[in-house]
Protein backbone atom coordinates (compact mmCIF):
# COMPACT_ATOMS: atom_id res chain seq x y z
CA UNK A 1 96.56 134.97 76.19
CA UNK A 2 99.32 132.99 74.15
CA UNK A 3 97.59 133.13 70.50
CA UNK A 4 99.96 130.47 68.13
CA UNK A 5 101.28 131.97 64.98
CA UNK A 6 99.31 132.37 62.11
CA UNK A 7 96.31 131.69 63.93
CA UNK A 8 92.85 132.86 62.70
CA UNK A 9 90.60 130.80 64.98
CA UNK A 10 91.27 131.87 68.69
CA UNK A 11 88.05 134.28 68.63
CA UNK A 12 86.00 131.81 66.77
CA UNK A 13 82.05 132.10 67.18
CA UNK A 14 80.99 128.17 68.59
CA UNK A 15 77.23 128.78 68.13
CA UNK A 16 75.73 126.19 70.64
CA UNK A 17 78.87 124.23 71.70
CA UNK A 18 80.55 127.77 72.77
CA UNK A 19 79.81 126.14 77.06
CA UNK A 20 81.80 123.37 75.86
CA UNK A 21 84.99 125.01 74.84
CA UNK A 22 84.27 128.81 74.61
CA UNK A 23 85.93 129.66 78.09
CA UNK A 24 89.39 131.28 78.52
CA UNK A 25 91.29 130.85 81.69
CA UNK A 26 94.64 129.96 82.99
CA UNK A 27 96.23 127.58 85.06
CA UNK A 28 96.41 129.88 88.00
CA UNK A 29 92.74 129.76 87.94
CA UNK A 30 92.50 126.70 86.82
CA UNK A 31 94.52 125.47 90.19
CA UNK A 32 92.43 127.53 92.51
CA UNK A 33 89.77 125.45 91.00
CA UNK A 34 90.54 122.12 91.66
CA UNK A 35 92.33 122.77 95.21
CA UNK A 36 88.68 124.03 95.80
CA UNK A 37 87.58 120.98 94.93
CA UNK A 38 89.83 118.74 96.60
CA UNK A 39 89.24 120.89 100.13
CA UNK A 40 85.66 120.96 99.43
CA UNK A 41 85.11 124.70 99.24
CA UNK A 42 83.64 124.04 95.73
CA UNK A 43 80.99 121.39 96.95
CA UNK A 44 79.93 119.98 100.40
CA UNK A 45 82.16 117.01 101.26
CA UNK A 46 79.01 114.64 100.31
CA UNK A 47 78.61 116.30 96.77
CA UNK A 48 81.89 116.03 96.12
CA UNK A 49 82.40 112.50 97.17
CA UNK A 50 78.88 111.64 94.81
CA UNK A 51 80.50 113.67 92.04
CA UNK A 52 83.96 111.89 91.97
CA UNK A 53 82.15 108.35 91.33
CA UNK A 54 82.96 106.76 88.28
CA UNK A 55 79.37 106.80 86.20
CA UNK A 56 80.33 103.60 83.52
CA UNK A 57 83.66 101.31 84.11
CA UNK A 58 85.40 101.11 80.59
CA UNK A 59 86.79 97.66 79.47
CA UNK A 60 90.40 98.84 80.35
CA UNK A 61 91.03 97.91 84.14
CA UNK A 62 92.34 100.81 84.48
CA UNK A 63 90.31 102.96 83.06
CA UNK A 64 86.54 105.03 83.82
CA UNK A 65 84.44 107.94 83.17
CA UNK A 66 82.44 110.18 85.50
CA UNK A 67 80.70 113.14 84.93
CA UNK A 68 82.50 115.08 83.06
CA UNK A 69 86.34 112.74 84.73
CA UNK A 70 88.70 110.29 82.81
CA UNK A 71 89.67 108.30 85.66
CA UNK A 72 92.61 106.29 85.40
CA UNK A 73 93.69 103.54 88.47
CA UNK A 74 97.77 103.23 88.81
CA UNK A 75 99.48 100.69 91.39
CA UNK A 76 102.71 101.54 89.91
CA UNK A 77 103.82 104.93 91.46
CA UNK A 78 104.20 104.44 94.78
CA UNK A 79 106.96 101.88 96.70
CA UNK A 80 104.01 100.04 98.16
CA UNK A 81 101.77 98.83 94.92
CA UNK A 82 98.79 100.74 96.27
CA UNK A 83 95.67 101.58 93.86
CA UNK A 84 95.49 105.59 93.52
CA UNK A 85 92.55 107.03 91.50
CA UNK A 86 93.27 110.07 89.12
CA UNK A 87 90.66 112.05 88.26
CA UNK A 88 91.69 114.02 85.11
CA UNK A 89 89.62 116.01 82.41
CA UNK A 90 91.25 117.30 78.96
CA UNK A 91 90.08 118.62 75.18
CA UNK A 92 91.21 120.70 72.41
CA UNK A 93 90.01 122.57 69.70
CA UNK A 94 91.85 123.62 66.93
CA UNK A 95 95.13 125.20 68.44
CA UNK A 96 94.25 125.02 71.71
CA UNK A 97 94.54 122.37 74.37
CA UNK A 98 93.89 122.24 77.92
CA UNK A 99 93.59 119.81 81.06
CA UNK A 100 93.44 119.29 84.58
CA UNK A 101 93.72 116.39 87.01
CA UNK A 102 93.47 115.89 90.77
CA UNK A 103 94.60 113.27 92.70
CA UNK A 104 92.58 113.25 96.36
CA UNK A 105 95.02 110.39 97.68
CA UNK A 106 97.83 112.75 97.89
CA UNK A 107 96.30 115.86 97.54
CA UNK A 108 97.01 117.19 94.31
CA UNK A 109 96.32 118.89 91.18
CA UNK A 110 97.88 119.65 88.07
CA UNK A 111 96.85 122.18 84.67
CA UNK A 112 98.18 121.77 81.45
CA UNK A 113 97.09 124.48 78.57
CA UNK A 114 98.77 124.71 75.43
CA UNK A 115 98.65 126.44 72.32
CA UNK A 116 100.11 125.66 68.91
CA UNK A 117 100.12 122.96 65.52
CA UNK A 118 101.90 120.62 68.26
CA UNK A 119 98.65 120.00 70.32
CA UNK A 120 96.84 118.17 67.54
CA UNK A 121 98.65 114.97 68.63
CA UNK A 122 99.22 113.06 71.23
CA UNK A 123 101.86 115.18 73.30
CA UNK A 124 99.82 117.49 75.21
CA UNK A 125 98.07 113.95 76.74
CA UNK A 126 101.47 112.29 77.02
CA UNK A 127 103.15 115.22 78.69
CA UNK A 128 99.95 115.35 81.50
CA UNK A 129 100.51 111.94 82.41
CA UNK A 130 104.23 112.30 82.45
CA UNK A 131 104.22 114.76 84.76
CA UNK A 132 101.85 113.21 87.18
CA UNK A 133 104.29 110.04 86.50
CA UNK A 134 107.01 112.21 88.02
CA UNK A 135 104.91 114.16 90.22
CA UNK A 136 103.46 111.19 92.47
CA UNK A 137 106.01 109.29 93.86
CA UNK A 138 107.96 112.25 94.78
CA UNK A 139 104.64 113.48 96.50
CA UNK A 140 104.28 110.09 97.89
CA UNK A 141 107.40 110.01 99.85
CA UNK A 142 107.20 113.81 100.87
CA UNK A 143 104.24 112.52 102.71
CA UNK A 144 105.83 109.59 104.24
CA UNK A 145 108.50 112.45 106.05
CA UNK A 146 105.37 114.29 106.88
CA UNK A 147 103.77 111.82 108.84
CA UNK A 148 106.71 110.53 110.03
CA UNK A 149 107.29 113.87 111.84
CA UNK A 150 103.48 114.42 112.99
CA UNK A 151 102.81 110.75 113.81
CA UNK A 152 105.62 108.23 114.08
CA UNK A 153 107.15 107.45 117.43
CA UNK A 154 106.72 105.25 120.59
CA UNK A 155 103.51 106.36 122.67
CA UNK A 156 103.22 105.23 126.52
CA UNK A 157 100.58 105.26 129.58
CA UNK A 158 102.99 103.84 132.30
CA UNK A 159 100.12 103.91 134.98
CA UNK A 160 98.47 101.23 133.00
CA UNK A 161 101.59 99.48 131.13
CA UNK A 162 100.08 100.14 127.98
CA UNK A 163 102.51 101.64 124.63
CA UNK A 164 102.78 101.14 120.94
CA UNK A 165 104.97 101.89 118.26
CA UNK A 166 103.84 103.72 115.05
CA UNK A 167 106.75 103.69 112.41
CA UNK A 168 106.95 104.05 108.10
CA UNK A 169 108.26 101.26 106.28
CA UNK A 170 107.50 100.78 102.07
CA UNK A 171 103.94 99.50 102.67
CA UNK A 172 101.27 102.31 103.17
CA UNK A 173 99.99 104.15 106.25
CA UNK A 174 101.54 103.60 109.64
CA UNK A 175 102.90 100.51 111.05
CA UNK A 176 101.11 99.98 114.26
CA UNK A 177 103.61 97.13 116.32
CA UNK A 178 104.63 96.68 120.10
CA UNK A 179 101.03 97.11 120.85
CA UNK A 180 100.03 96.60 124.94
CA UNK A 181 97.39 97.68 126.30
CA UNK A 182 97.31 97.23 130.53
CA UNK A 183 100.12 94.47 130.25
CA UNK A 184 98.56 92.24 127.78
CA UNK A 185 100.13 91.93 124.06
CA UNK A 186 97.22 92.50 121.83
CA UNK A 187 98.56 91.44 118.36
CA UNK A 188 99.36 87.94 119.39
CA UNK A 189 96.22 87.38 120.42
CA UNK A 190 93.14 89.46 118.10
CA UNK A 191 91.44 85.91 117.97
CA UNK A 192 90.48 86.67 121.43
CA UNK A 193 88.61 90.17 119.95
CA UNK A 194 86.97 88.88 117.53
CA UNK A 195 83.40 87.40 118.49
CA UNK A 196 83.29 84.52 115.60
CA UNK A 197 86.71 83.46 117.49
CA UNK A 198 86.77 84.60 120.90
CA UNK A 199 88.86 82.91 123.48
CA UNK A 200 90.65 81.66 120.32
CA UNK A 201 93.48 79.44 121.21
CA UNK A 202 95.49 79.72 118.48
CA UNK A 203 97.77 82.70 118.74
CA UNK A 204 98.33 85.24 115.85
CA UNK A 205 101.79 85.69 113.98
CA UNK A 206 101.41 89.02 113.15
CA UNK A 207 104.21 91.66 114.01
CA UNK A 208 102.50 94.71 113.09
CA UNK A 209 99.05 96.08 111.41
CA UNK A 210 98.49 99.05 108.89
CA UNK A 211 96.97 102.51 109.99
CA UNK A 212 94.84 104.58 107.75
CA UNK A 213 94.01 108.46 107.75
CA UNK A 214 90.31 108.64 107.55
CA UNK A 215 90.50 112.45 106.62
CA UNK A 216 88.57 113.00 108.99
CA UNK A 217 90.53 115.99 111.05
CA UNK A 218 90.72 119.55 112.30
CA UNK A 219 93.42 121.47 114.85
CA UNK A 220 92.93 119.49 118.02
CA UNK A 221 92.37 115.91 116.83
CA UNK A 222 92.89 113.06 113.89
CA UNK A 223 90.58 109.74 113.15
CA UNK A 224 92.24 106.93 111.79
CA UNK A 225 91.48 103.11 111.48
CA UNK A 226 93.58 100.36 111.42
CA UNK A 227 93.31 97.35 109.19
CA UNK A 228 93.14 93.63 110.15
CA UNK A 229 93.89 91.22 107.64
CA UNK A 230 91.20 88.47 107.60
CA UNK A 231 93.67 85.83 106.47
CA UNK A 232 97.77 84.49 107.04
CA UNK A 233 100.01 85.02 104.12
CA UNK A 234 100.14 81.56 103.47
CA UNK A 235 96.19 81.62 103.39
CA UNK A 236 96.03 84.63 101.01
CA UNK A 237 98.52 83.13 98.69
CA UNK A 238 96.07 79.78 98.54
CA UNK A 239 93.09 81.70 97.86
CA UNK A 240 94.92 83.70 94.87
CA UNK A 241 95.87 80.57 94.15
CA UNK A 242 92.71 79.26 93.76
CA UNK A 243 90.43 81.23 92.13
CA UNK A 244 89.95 83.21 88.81
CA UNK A 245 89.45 86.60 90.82
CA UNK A 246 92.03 89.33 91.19
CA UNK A 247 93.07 89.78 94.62
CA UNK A 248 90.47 87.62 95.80
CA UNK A 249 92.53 87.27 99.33
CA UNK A 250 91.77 91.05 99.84
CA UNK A 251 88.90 91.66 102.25
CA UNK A 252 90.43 93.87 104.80
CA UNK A 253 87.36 96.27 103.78
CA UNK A 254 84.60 93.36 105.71
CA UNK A 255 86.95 93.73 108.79
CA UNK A 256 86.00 97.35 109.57
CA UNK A 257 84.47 96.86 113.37
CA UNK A 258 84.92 93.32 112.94
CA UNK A 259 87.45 92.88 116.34
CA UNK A 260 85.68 94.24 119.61
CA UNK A 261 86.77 95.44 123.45
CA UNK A 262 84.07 97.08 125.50
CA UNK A 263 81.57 97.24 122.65
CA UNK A 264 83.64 99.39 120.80
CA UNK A 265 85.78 98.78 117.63
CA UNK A 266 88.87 98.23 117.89
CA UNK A 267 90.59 99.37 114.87
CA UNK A 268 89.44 103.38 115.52
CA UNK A 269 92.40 104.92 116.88
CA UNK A 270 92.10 109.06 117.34
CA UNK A 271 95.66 111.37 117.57
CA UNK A 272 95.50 114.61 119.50
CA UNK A 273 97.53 117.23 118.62
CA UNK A 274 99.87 119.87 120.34
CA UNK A 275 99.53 123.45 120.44
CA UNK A 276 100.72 123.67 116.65
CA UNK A 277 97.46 121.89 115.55
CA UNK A 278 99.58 119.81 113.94
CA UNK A 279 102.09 117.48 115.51
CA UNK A 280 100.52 114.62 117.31
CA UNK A 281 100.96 114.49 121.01
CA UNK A 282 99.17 111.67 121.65
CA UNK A 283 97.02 108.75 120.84
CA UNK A 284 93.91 106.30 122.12
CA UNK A 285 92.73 103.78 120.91
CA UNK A 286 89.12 104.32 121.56
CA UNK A 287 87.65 100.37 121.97
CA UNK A 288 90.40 100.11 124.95
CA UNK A 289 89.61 104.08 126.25
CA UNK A 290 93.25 104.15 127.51
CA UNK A 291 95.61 107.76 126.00
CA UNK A 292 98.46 106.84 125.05
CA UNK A 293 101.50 110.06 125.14
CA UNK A 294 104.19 110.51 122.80
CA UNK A 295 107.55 109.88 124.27
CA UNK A 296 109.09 113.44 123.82
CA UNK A 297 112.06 112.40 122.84
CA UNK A 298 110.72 110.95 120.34
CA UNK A 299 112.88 112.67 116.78
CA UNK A 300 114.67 109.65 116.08
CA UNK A 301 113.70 108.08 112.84
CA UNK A 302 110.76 105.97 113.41
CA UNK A 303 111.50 102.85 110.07
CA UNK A 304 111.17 99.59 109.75
């Protein structure tokens, strides 16, 4: 234990607040304690979800408390603008300062203690959320090469002329394009899926769609789940346009098992993997129930 100089108050008696701030640890522990968290070895997944909601939104946008979590929303990290929740907890006494934060979008955690006349201030804070500020997008793109090696590539079912092409670009997820399924181009035409617009005439201008890790995983297979967007960018930009709510044009969330083939969803898409329990070897989209296989050639760089 790192006791500051000319310190008299690291063995101080608390009384009644001493389960508030009378526990010494470290940030090895400390770690352990969060990764628990995020791999839900702490808590059942459920628990943990229930814990991790914000209890009161704060009159920052950006800002929210749980029980006991500061929670802080970003969009300025990562290379596509996307909202990422940080769940953080700090507090000092005296000398002493310590806090942690975890990140579940990208999957981790960070512990800050420190000791001294310096921690009295703002720095300890500042330094916690400077080094999540260089943490995150360096985290961010490490997972973009990840899934670019487990996931990306061209996958094909030449028995029933069906392939798609899953590449990274700077938005989030996957980009899902060059989707056929049995000879028919399905982006083109999702008005024809949909059952407020089937046998839609009008054709669809969309190149490609977004896919989504559910988290939902183990050593043999993956969920994910695509996203349709409800409107054109021209449409999106009028409703912004148009009315006094952020981001009013975003509604992807209403189009889960919105588009439909064989009374299935559409947008549920489940990876397989390979021997390593890691590296996807295939795909299916389960509303069309036709397995798509990864070309196995496939180490090229898969970016739009």
């Amino acid at each position: 234990m790192f006791i500051p100089a000319g310190s008299t108050d690291w063995d101080m008696d608390l009384g009644i607040f001493a389960p508030a701030g009378g526990m010494n640890s470290n940030t090895r522990d400390l770690l352990s304690f969060m990764t628990g968290i995020l791999k839900n070895s702490v808590l059942s997944s459920a628990s943990t979800r229930r814990w991790l909601k914000p209890a009161s939104f704060l009159s920052a946008w950006s800002s929210a408390v749980g029980a006991p979590w500061e929670i802080y929303r970003v969009d300025n990290l990562t290379s596509d603008g996307r909202i990422i929740d940080l769940y953080t907890k700090g507090g000092s006494l005296t000398s002493y300062y310590s806090a942690m934060a975890l990140v579940p979008d990208l999957g981790f955690v960070i512990s800050v203690l420190a000791a001294g006349p310096e921690v009295i201030g703002l720095w300890p804070s500042l330094a916690s959320l400077q080094a999540m500020e260089l943490l995150m997008p360096a985290i961010d793109l490490a997972a973009k090469d990840e899934a670019k090696r487990r996931f990306a590539g061209t996958y094909t079912d030449k028995k029933s002329g069906s392939r798609l092409t899953l590449s990274l670009d700077d938005g989030p997820g996957l980009a899902l394009s060059d989707w056929v399924i049995r000879d028919f181009e399905v982006l083109p035409n999702l008005g024809r899926y949909n059952p407020a617009t089937m046998n839609a005439a009008t054709g669809s201008n969309l190149t490609n769609i977004r896919m989504f890790p559910t988290g939902i995983e183990n050593t043999r297979r993956s969920a994910w789940r695509a996203t349709f967007p409800a409107f054109s960018d021209e449409e999106a930009k009028m409703i912004d346009g148009s009315t006094f709510i952020r981001d009013a044009s975003c509604v992807t969330w209403r189009m889960v098992d919105r588009l439909m083939y064989n009374d299935l969803s559409m947008d549920h898409f489940e990876f397989r993997f390979g021997e390593d329990g890691d590296t996807a070897t295939s795909i299916k989209c389960k509303g069309f129930d036709v397995e798509l296989t990864r070309d196995s050639d496939d180490s090229q760089n898969h970016e739009i």
